[in-house]
Protein backbone atom coordinates (compact mmCIF):
# COMPACT_ATOMS: atom_id res chain seq x y z
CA UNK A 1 23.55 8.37 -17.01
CA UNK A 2 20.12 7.90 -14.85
CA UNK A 3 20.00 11.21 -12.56
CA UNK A 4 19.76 10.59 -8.85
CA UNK A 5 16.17 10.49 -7.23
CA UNK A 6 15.48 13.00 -4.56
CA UNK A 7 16.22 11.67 -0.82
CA UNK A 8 13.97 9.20 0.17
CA UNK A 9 13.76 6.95 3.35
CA UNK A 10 10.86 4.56 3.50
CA UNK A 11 8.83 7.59 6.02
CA UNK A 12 7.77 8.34 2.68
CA UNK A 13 5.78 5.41 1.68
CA UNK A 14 2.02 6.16 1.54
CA UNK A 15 -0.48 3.77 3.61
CA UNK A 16 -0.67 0.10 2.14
CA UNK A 17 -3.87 -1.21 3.59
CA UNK A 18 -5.78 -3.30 1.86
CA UNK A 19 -3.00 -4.51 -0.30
CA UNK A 20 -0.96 -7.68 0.20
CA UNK A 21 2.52 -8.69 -0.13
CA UNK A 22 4.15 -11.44 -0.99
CA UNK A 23 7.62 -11.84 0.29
CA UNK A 24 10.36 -14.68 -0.64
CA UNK A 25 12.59 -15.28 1.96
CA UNK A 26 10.84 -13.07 4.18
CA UNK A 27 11.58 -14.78 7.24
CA UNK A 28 15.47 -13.15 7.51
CA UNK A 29 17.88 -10.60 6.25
CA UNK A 30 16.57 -8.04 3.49
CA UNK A 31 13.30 -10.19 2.94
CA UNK A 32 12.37 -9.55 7.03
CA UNK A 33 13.11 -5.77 6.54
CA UNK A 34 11.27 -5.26 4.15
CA UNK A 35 8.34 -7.34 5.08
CA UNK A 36 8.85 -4.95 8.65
CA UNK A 37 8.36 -1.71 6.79
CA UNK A 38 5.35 -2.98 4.60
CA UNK A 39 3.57 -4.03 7.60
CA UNK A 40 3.82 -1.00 9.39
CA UNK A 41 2.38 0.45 6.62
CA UNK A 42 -0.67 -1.50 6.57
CA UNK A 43 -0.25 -4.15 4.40
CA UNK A 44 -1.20 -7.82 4.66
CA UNK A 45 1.74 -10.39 4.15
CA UNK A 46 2.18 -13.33 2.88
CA UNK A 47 5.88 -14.85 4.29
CA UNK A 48 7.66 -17.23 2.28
CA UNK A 49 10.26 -19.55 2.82
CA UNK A 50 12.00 -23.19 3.12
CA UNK A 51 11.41 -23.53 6.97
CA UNK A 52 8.01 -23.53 8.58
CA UNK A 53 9.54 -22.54 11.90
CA UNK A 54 11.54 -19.38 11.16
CA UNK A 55 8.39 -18.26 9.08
CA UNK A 56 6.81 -19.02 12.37
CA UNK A 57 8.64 -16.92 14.54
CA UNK A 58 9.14 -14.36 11.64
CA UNK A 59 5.10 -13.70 11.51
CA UNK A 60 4.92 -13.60 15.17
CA UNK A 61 7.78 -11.06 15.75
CA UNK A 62 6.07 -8.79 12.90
CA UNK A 63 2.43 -9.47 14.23
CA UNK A 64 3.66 -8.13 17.15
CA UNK A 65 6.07 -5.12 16.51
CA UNK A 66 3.27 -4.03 13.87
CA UNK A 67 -0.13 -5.95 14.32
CA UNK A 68 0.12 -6.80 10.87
CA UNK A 69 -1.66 -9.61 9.44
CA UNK A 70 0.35 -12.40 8.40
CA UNK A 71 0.37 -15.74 6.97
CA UNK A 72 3.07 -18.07 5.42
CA UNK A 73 4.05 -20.42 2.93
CA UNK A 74 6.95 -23.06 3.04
CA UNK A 75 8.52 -23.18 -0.40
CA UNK A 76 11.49 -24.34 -1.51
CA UNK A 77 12.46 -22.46 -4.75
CA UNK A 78 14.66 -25.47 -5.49
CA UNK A 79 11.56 -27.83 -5.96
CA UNK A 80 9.07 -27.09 -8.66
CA UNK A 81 6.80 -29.35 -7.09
CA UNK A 82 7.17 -27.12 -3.98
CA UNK A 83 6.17 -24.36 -6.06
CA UNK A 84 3.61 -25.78 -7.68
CA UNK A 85 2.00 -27.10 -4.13
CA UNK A 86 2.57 -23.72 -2.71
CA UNK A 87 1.10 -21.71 -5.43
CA UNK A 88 -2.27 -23.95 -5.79
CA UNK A 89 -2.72 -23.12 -2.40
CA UNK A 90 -2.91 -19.67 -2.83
CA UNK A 91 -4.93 -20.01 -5.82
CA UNK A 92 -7.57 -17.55 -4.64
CA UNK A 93 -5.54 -15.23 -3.61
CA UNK A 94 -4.99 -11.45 -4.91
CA UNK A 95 -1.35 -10.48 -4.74
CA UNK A 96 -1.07 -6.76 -5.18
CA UNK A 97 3.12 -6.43 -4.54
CA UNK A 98 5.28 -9.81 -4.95
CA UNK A 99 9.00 -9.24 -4.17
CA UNK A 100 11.18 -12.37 -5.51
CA UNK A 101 13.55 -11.80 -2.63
CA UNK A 102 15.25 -15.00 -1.76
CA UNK A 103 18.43 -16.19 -3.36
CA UNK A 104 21.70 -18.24 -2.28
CA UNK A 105 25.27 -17.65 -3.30
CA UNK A 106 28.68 -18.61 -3.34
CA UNK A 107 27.91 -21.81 -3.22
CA UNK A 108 31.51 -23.57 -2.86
CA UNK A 109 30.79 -26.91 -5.61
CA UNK A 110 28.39 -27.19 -7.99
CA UNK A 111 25.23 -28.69 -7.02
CA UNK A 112 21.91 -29.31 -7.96
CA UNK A 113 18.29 -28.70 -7.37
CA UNK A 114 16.05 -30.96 -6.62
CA UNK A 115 15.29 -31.05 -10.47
CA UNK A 116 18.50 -31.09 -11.63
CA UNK A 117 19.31 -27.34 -12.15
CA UNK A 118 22.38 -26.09 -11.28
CA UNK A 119 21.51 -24.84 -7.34
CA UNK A 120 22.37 -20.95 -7.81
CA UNK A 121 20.83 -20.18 -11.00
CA UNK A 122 17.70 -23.24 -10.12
CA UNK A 123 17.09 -21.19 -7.11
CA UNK A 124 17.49 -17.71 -7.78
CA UNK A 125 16.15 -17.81 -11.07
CA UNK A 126 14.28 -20.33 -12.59
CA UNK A 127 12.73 -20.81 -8.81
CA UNK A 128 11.27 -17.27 -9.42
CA UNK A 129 10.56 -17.71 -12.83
CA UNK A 130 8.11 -21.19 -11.94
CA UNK A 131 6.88 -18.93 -8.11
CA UNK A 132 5.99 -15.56 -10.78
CA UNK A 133 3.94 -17.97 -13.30
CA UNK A 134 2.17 -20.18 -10.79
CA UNK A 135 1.46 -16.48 -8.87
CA UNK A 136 0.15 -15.03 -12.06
CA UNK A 137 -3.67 -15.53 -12.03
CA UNK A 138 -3.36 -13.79 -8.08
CA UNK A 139 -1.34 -11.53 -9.61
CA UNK A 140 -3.69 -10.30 -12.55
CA UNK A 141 -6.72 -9.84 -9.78
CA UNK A 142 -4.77 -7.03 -8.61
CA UNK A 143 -5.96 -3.21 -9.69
CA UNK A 144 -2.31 -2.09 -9.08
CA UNK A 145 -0.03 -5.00 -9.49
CA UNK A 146 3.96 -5.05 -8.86
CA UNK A 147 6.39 -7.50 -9.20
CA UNK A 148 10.13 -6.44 -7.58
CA UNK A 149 13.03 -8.96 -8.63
CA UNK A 150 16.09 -8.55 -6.48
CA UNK A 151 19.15 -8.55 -8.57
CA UNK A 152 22.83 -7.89 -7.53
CA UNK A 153 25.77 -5.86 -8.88
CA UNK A 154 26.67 -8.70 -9.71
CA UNK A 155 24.54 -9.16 -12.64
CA UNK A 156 26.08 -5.97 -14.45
CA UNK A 157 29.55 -8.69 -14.10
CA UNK A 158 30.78 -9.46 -17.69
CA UNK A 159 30.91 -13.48 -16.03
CA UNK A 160 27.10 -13.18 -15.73
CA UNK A 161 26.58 -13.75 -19.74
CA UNK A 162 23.64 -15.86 -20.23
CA UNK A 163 25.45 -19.13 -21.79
CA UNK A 164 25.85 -22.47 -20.19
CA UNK A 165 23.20 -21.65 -17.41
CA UNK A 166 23.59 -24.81 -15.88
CA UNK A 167 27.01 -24.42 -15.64
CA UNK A 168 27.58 -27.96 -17.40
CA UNK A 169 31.30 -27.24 -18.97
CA UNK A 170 32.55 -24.74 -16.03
CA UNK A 171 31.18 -23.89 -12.69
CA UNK A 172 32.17 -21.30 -10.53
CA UNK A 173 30.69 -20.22 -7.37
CA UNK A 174 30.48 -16.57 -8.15
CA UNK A 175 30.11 -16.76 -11.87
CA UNK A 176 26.76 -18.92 -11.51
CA UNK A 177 25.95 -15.91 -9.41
CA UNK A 178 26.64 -13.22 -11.33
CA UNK A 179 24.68 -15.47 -14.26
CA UNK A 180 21.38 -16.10 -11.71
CA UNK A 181 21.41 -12.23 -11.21
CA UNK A 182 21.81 -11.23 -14.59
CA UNK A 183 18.90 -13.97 -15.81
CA UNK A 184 16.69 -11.56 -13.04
CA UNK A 185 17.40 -8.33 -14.68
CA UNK A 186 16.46 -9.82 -18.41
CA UNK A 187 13.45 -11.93 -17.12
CA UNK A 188 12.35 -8.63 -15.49
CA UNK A 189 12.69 -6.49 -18.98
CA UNK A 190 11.29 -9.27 -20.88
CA UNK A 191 8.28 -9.19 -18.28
CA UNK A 192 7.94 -5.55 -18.38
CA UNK A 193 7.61 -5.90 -21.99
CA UNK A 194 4.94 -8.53 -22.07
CA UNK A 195 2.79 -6.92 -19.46
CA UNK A 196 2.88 -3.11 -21.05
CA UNK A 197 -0.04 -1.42 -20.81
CA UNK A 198 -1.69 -4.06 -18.10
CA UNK A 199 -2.21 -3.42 -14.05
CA UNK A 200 1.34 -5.46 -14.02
CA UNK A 201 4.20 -3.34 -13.54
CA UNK A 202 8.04 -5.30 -13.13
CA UNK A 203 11.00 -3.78 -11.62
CA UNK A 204 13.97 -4.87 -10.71
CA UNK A 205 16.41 -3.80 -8.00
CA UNK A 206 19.65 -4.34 -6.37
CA UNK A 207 20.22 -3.87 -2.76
CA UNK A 208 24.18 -2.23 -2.82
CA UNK A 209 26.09 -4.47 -0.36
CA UNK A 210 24.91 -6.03 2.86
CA UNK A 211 25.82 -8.88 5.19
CA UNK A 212 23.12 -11.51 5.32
CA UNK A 213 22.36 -14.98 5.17
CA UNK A 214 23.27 -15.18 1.67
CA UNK A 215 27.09 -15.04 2.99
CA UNK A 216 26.41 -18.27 5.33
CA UNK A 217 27.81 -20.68 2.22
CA UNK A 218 31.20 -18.97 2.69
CA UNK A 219 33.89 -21.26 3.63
CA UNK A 220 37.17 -21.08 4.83
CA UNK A 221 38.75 -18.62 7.64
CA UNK A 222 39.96 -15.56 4.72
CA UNK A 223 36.70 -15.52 3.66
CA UNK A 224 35.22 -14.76 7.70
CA UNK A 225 37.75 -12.65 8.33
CA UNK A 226 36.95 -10.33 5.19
CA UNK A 227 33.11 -10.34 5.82
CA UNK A 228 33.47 -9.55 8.83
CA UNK A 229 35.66 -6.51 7.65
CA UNK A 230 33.42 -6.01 4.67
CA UNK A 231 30.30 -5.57 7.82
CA UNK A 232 31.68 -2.39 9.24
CA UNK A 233 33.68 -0.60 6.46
CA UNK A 234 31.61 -1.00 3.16
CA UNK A 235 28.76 -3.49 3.73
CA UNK A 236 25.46 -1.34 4.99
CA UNK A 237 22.85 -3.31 7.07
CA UNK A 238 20.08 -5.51 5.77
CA UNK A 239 17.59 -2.27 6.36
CA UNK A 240 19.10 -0.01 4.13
CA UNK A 241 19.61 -2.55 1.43
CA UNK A 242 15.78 -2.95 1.88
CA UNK A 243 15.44 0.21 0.42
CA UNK A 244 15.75 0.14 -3.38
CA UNK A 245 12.98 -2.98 -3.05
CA UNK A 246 10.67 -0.60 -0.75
CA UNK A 247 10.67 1.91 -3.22
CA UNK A 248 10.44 0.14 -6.48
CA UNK A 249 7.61 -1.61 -4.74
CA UNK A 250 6.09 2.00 -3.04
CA UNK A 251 7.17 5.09 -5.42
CA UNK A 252 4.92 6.55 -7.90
CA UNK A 253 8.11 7.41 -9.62
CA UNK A 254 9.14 3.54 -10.41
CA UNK A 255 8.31 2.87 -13.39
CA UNK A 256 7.99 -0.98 -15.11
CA UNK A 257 11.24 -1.75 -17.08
CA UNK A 258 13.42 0.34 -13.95
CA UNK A 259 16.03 -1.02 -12.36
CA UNK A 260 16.88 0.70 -8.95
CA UNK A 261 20.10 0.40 -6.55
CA UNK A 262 21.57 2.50 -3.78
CA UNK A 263 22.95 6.06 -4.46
CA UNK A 264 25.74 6.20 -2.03
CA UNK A 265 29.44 5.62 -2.83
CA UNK A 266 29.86 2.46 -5.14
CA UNK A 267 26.27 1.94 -5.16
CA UNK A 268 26.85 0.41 -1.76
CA UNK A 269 23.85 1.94 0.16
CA UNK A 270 21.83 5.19 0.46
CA UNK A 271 18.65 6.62 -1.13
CA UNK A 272 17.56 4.41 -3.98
CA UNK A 273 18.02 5.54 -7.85
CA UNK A 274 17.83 4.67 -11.55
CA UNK A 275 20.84 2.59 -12.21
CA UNK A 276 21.98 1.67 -15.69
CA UNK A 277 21.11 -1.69 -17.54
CA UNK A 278 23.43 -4.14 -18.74
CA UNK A 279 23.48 -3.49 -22.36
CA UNK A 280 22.63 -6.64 -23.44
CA UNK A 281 19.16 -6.74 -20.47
CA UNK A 282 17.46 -4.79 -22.64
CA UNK A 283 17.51 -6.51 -26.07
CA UNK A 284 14.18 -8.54 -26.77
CA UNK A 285 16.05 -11.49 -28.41
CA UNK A 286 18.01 -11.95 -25.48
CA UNK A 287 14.91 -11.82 -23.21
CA UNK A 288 13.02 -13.91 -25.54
CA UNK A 289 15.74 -16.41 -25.06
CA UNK A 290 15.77 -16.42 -21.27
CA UNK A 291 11.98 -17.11 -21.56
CA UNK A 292 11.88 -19.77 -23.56
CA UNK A 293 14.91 -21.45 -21.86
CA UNK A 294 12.87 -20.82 -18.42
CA UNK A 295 9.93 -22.72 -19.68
CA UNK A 296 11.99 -25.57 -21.23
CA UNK A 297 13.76 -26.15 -18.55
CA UNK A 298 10.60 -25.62 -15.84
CA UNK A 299 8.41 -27.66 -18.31
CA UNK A 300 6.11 -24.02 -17.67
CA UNK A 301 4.25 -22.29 -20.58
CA UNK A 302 4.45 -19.08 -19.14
CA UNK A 303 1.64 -17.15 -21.04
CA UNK A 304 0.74 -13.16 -19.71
């Protein structure tokens, strides 16, 4: 079993200036927290999200708790031709740190993306896969590049199994979940792989258990009564689940292929650390797979 890193708290991180973030869902929750730290570290952000005005009000809180710089993008990671509008744009960009934060759970029925993915694994997936490759070439300019996917426990869930991943023959709100978050730790091995021995490095993380505004597709009156249990018994706060993402994305000791979760009792929040792999992430068919699915169903050739 992965031994437990020495305490950390994100005092630690060395001075980021001159390098530039590039946050999905920044604007809220983990994605806001983490964006916080980074900037009072020095470095440059670039905000994205679906909504130009809580972006807006986002930057300006940050510019002025930290006198960061910061700009944003509006992308919706359920429209490739968002992405694809959004990424141009930033074509001459260099992107030293990208953090594929965003994500959306729970939804209640299955729906679809503007392209016809199912909306969970669309979004949190195949939205990251199409926002990594149309990134790439800002990526690459980088001397030091690294790309943090936020995963779940979720995607250690025996339901996450990468089969039907548009949920076509049964669809259940946390089982397309578990799937999306397991389809971000094996995209993230399979990128590690193909960018060995590069400037790219690719971890991927999990942020133990927080209340945020991925719980806002939660219906029904159980469900509100046990989040809002869940908030002060065993969910931590949207700054400590920031963590594993800050140091993946910080530590000299994260290396590419790592995935990286919370120390403290059921990997629910505390100091980050090495946590084990699904058995099946690491196998290079299985990644291969995932790929080529991604760019079938994008229409992306994803080339490193």
């Amino acid at each position: 079993m992965p031994t437990t890193t020495s305490h950390w708290t994100p005092v630690q991180i060395s001075d980021q200036t001159g390098r530039t973030a590039f946050i999905t869902g920044g604007n809220s929750g983990i994605g806001y927290e983490t964006a916080r730290v980074l900037a009072g570290k020095g470095a440059r952000l670039i905000l994205a999200g679906r909504d130009a005005a809580r972006l807006d009000e986002a930057s300006a809180r940050l510019r002025a708790e930290t006198g960061a710089q910061v700009s944003t993008a509006v992308i919706n990671l359920g429209s490739l031709a968002s992405i694809a509008d959004a990424t141009a744009a930033l074509a001459d960009e260099t992107i030293d740190l990208l953090l594929n934060n965003a994500g959306v759970m729970n939804i209640p029925t299955r729906r679809t993306t503007r392209d016809g993915f199912e909306l969970t694994f669309g979004t949190n997936h195949l939205g990251h896969f199409a926002l990594t490759a149309g990134l790439f070439p800002a990526i690459r300019r980088s001397q030091a590049a690294r790309i943090v996917t936020v995963s779940a426990i979720a995607g250690t869930w025996r339901s996450g199994r990468l089969n039907d991943l548009m949920s076509d023959h049964r669809y259940t709100a946390m089982g397309a979940y578990a799937k999306s978050k397991r389809a971000n730790i094996v995209f993230t091995e399979e990128l590690a792989r193909r960018t060995a021995g590069s400037n790219i490095e690719a971890m991927v993380v999990h942020p133990g258990s927080a209340v945020t505004n991925l719980q806002r597709h939660s219906t029904g009156a159980l469900s509100r009564i046990v989040i809002a249990l869940m908030r002060n018994v065993v969910m931590g706060s949207p700054e400590g689940a920031a963590w594993p993402s800050l140091w993946a994305a910080t530590s000299p000791d994260a290396r590419s292929g790592g995935f990286y979760g919370p120390a403290g009792h059921d990997q629910t929040s505390g100091t980050p650390k090495p946590v084990r792999l699904p058995a099946d992430a690491t196998d290079p068919a299985e990644g291969a797979r995932l790929w080529q699915d991604s760019e079938r169903y994008t229409g992306i050739r994803f080339t490193i």
